[in-house]
Protein backbone atom coordinates (compact mmCIF):
# COMPACT_ATOMS: atom_id res chain seq x y z
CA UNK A 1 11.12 -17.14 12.92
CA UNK A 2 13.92 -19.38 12.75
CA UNK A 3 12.40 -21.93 10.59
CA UNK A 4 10.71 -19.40 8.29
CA UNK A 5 14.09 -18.26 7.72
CA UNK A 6 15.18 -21.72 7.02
CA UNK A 7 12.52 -21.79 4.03
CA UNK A 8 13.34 -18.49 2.55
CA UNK A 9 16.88 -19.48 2.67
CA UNK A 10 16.12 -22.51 0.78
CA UNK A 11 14.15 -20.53 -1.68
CA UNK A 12 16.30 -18.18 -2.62
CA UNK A 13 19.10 -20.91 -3.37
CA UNK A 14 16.32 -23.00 -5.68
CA UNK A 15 15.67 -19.49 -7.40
CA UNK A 16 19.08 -18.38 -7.99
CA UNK A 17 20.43 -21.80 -8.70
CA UNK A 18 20.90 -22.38 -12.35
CA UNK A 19 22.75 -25.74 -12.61
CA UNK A 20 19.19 -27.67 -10.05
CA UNK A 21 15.82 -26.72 -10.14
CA UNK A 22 12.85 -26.01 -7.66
CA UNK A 23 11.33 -29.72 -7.82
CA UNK A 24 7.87 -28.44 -7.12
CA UNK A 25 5.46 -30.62 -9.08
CA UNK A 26 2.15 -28.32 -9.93
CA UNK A 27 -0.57 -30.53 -10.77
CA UNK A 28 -2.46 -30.39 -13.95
CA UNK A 29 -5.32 -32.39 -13.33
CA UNK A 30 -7.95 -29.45 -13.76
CA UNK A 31 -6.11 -27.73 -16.53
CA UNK A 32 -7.02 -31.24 -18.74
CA UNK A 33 -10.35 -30.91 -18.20
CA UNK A 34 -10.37 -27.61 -19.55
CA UNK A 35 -7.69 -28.48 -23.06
CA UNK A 36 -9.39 -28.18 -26.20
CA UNK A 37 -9.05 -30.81 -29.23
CA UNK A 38 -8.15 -33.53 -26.59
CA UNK A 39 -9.34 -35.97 -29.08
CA UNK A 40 -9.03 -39.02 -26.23
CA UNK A 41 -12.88 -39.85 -26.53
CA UNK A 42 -12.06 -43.26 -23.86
CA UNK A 43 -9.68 -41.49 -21.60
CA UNK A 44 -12.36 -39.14 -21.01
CA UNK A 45 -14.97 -41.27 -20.30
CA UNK A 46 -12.83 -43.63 -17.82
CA UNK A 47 -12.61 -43.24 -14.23
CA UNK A 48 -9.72 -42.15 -12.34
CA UNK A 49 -8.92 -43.35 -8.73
CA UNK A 50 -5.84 -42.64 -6.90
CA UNK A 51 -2.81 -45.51 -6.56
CA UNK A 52 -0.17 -46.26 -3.93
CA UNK A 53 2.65 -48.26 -3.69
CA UNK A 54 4.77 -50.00 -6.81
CA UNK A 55 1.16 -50.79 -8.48
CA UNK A 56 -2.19 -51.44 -8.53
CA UNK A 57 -3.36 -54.77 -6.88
CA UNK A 58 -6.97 -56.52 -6.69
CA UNK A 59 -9.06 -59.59 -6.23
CA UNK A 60 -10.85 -61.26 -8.85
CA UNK A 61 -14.09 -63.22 -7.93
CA UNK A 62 -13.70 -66.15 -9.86
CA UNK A 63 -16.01 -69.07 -8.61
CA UNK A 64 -19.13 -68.79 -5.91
CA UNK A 65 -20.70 -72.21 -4.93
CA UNK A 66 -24.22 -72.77 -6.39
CA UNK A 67 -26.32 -75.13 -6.62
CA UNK A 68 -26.90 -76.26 -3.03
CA UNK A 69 -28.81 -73.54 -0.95
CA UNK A 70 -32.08 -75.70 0.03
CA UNK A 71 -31.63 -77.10 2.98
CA UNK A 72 -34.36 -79.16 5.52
CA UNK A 73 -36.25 -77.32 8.25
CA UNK A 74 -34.41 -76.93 11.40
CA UNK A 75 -30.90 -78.04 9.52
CA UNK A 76 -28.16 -75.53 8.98
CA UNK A 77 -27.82 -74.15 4.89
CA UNK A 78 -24.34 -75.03 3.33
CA UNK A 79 -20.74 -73.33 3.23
CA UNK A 80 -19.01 -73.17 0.40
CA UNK A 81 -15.78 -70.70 0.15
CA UNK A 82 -15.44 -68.45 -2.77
CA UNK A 83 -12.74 -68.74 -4.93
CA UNK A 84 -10.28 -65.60 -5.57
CA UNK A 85 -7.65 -64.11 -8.11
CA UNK A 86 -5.30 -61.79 -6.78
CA UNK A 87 -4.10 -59.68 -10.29
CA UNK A 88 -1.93 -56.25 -9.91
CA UNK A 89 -0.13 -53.86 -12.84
CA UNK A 90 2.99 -51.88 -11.89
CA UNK A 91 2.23 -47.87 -12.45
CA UNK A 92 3.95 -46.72 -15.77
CA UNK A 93 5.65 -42.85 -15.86
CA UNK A 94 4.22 -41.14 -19.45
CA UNK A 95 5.67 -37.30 -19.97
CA UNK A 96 7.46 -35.29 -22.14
CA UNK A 97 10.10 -32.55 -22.35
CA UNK A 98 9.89 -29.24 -23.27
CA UNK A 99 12.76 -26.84 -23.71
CA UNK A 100 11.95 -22.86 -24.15
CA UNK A 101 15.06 -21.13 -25.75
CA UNK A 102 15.96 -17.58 -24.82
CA UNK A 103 15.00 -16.54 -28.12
CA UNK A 104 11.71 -17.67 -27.92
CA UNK A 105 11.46 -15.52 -24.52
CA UNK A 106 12.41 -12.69 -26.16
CA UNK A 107 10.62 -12.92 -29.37
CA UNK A 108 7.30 -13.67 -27.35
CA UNK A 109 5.05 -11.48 -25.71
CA UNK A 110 6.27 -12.71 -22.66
CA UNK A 111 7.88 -15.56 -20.85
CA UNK A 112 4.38 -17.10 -19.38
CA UNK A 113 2.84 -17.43 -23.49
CA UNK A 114 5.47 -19.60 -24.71
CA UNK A 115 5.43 -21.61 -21.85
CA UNK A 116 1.87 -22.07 -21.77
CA UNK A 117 2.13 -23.17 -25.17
CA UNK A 118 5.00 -25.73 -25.25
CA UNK A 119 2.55 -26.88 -22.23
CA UNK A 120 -0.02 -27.61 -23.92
CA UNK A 121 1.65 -29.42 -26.78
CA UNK A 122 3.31 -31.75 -24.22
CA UNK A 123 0.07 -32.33 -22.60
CA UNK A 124 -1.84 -33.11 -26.28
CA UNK A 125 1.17 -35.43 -26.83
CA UNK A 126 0.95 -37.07 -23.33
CA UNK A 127 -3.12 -37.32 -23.72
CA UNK A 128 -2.74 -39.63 -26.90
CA UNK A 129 0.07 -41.56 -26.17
CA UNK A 130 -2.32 -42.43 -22.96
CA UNK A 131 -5.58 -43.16 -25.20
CA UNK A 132 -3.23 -45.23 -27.59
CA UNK A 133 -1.85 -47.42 -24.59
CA UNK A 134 -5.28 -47.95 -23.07
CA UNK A 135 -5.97 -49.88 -26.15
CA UNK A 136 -2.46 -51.24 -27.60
CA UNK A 137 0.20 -51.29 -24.75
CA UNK A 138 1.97 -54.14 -24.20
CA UNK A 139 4.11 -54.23 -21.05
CA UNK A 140 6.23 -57.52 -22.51
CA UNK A 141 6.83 -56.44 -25.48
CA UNK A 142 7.23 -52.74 -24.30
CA UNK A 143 8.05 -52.77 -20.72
CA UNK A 144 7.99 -48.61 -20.34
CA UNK A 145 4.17 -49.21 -21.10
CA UNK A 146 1.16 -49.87 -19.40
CA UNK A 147 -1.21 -52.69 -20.55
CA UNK A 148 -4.29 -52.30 -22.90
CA UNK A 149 -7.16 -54.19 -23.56
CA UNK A 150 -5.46 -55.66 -26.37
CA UNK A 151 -3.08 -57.59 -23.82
CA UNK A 152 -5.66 -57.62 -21.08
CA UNK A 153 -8.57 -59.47 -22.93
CA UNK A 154 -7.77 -63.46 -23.68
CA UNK A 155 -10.81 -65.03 -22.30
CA UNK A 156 -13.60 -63.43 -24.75
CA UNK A 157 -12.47 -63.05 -28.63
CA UNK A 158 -14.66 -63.35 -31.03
CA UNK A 159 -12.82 -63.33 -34.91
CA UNK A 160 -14.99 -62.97 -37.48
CA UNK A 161 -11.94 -63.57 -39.98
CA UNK A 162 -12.54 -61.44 -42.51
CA UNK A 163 -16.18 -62.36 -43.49
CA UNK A 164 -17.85 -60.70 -46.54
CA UNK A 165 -20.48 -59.60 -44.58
CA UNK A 166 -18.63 -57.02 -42.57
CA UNK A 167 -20.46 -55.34 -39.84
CA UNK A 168 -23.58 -56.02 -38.43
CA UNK A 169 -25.79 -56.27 -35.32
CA UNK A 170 -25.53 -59.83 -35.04
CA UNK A 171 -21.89 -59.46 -33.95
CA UNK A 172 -23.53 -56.94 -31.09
CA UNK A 173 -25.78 -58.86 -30.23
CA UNK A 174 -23.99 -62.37 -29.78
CA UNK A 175 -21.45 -60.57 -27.46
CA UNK A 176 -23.89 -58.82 -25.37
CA UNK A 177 -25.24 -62.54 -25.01
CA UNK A 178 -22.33 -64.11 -23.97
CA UNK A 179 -21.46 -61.76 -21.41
CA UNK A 180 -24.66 -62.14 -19.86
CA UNK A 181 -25.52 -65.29 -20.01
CA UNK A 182 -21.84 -66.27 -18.88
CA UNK A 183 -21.33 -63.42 -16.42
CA UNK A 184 -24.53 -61.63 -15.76
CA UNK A 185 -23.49 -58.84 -15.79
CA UNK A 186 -24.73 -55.81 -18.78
CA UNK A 187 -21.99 -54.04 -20.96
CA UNK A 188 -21.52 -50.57 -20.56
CA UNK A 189 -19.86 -48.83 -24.15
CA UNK A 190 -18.48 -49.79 -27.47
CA UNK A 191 -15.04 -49.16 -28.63
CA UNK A 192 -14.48 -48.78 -32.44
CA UNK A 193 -11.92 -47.17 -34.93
CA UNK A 194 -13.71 -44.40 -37.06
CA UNK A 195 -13.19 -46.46 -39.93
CA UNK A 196 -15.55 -48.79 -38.31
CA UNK A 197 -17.96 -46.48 -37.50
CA UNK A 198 -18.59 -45.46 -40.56
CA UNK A 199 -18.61 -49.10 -41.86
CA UNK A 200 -21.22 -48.86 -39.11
CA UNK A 201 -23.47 -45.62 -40.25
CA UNK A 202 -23.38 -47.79 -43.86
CA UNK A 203 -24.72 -50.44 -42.49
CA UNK A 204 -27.85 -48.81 -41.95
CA UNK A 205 -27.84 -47.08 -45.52
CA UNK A 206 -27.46 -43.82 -44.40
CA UNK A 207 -26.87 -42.17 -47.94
CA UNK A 208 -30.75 -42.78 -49.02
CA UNK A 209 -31.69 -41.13 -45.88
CA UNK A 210 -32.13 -37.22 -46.52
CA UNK A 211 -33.36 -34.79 -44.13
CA UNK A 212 -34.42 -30.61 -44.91
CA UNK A 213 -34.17 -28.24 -41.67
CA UNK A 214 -36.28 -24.97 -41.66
CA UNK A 215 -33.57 -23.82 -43.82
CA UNK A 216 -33.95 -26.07 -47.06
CA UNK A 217 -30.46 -27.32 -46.36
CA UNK A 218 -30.76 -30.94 -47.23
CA UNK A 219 -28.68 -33.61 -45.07
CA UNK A 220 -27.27 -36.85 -46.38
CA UNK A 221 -26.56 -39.63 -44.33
CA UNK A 222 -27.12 -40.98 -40.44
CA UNK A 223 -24.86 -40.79 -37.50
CA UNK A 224 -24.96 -43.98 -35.31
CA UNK A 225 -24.12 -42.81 -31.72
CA UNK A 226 -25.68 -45.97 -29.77
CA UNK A 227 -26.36 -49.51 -30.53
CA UNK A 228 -29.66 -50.48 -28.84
CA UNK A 229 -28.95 -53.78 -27.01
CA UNK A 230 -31.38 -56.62 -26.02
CA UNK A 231 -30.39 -55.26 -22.59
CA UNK A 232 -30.14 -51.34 -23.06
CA UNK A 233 -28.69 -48.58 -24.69
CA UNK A 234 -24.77 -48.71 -25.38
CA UNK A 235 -22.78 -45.39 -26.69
CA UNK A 236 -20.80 -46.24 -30.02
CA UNK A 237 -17.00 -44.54 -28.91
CA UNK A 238 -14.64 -44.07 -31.79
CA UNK A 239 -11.57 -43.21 -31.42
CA UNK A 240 -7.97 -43.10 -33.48
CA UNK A 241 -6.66 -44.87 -31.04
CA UNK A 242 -8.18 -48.33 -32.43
CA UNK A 243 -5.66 -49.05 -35.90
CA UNK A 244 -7.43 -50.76 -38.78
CA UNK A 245 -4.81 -53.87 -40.79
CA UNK A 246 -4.75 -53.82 -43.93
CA UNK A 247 -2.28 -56.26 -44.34
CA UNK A 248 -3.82 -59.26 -42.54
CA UNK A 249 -6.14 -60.24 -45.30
CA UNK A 250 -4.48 -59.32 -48.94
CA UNK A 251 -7.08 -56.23 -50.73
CA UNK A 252 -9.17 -56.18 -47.62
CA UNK A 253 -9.30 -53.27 -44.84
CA UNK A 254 -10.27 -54.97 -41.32
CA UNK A 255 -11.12 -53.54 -37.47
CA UNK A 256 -11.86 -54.36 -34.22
CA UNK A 257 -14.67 -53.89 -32.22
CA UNK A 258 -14.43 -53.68 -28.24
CA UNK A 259 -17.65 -54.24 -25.96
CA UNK A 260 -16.69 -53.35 -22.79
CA UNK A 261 -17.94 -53.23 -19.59
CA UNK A 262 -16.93 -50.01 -17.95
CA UNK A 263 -18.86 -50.19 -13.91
CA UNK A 264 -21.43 -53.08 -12.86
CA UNK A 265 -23.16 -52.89 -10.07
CA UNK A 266 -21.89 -48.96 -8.91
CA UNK A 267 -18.38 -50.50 -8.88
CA UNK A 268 -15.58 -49.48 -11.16
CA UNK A 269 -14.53 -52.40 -13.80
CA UNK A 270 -12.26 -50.29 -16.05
CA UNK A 271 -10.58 -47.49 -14.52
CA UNK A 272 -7.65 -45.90 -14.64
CA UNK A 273 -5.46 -45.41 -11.31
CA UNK A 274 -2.88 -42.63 -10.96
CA UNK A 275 -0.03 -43.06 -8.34
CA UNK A 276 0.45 -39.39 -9.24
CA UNK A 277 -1.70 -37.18 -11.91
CA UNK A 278 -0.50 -35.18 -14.77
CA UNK A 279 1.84 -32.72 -13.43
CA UNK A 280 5.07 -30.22 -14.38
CA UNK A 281 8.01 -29.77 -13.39
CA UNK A 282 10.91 -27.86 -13.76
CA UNK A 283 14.26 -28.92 -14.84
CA UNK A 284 17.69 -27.61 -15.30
CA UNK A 285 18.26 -24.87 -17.80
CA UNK A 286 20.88 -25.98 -20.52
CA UNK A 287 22.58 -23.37 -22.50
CA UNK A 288 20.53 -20.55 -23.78
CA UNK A 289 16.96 -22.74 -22.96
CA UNK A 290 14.53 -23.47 -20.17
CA UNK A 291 13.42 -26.93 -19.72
CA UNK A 292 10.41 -28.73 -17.97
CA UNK A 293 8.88 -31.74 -17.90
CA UNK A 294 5.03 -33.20 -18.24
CA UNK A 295 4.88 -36.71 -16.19
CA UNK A 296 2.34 -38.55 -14.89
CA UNK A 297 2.25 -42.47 -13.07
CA UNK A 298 -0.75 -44.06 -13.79
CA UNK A 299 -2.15 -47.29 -15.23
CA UNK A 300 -4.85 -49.26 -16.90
CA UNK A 301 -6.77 -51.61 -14.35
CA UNK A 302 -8.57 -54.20 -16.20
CA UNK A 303 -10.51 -55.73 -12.82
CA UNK A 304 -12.37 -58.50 -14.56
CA UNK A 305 -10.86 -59.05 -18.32
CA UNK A 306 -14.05 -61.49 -18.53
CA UNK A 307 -16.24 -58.77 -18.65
CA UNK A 308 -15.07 -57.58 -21.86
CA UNK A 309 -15.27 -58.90 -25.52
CA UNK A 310 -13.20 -58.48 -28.53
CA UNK A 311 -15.08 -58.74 -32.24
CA UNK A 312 -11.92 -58.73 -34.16
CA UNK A 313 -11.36 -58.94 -38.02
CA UNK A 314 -14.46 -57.48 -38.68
CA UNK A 315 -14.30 -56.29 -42.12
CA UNK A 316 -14.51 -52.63 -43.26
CA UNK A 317 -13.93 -52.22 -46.97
């Protein structure tokens, strides 16, 4: 009895407190599956894995001795050791602050609507910023952010400098290659601006293609949703996320193109690791408002950069 008195206590003095706040963090993580007009196509698709400590840490497999497994009858076969590369990102904190003023509270139906609503706006915002940094962050340059691919892949980068023939397959094709010739190991997605993508529906002339449903209402044009590799199917992903330059190369509009691998072998390649998930929390009210906050710790974990390629300067227009 005594200690449930001790919480209720405690309670009470969070509740009627108006210069702290009840620092309960309510996670969010099944609310975002359920948000409409997300608009983070790669978030989405990437796995999430929980973190610990001050960041993410793993090995790299980065040589294997080959060459030498015969051996004579009776003898013993070879030992080689393999070769590893320890590589580890720091969890970043993304969120946002919301404030509710009284008038809003009274001008609403009720307290609970406009709160939902600022919620969801701070979420949205949160969401992007997260789909922007998977791609762009740069934790030198901005130390507040998490790396992206951008920063992550320096191994494979194929520029096609602004060549007149813009997209095509062959650009596909050659990276698939590489990355399994070199690696052996089969790409999982594409990653593309929408600008691209539609440099890539062009490609295959979609405006002479016309097609008439059982309603005689004709439809121009072709939507490219997969590029069919030498090695399988891979799902075309475009989102806003990827920026197009148009300053680069004077009159001309240029993108990148990402082939990434995603899992090989069952095992996670590109993933995203929380140290905590999307969650709220109250704050302090100020004046004649009621603040909370939308935070999250998470990062990017590139495990093999290698296993990714980056077509960049490909040209769109």
């Amino acid at each position: 009895m005594d200690n449930l008195n001790n919480v209720l206590e405690k309670l009470e003095k969070a509740i009627n407190t108006t210069t702290g706040a009840d620092l309960i963090r309510e996670n969010l993580s099944g609310y975002i599956d359920k948000l409409a007009y997300k608009r983070t196509p790669i978030r989405d698709r990437l796995m999430r894995r929980p973190g610990s400590g001050a960041s993410a840490v793993w090995n790299v497999l980065t040589a294997i001795g080959t060459g030498n497994s015969a051996f004579a009858e009776g003898g013993t076969p070879t030992e080689n050791d393999a070769t590893y590369d320890q590589r580890s990102a720091i969890y970043k904190e993304l969120g946002k602050t919301k404030t509710i003023t009284d008038k809003q509270i009274a001008a609403g139906a009720n307290f609970i609507d406009q709160e939902a609503e600022q919620t969801d706006v701070a979420m949205h915002e949160v969401l992007q910023d997260e789909e922007v940094y998977i791609i762009s962050g740069n934790a030198t340059t901005a130390p507040t952010q998490f790396n992206g691919l951008d920063t992550y892949i320096t191994t494979n980068i194929n520029d096609d400098n602004n060549d007149a023939l813009g997209f095509r397959t062959d650009l596909l094709d050659e990276a698939v290659q590489d990355l399994i010739e070199t690696y052996g190991i089969i790409p999982t997605a594409i990653y593309c601006s929408p600008g691209m993508k539609r440099a890539i529906n062009q490609h295959l002339n979609g405006n002479q293609r016309v097609n008439i449903d059982n309603t005689n209402n004709p439809t121009m044009g072709i939507d490219v949703n997969f590029y069919q590799s030498m090695m399988g199917k891979l799902p075309i992903i475009a989102t806003t996320a990827i920026s197009n330059d148009s300053t680069t190369y004077a009159g001309y509009v240029v993108g990148d193109i990402y082939v990434v691998t995603e899992t090989s072998i069952g095992q996670p390649v590109l993933y995203m690791e929380d140290l905590y998930p999307m969650s709220k929390i109250p704050l302090a009210r100020t004046g004649a408002g009621i603040k909370f906050m939308i935070t999250e710790s998470t990062v990017l974990v590139c495990r093999s950069e290698e296993m990714m390629v980056k077509i960049s300067n490909v040209r769109i227009s």
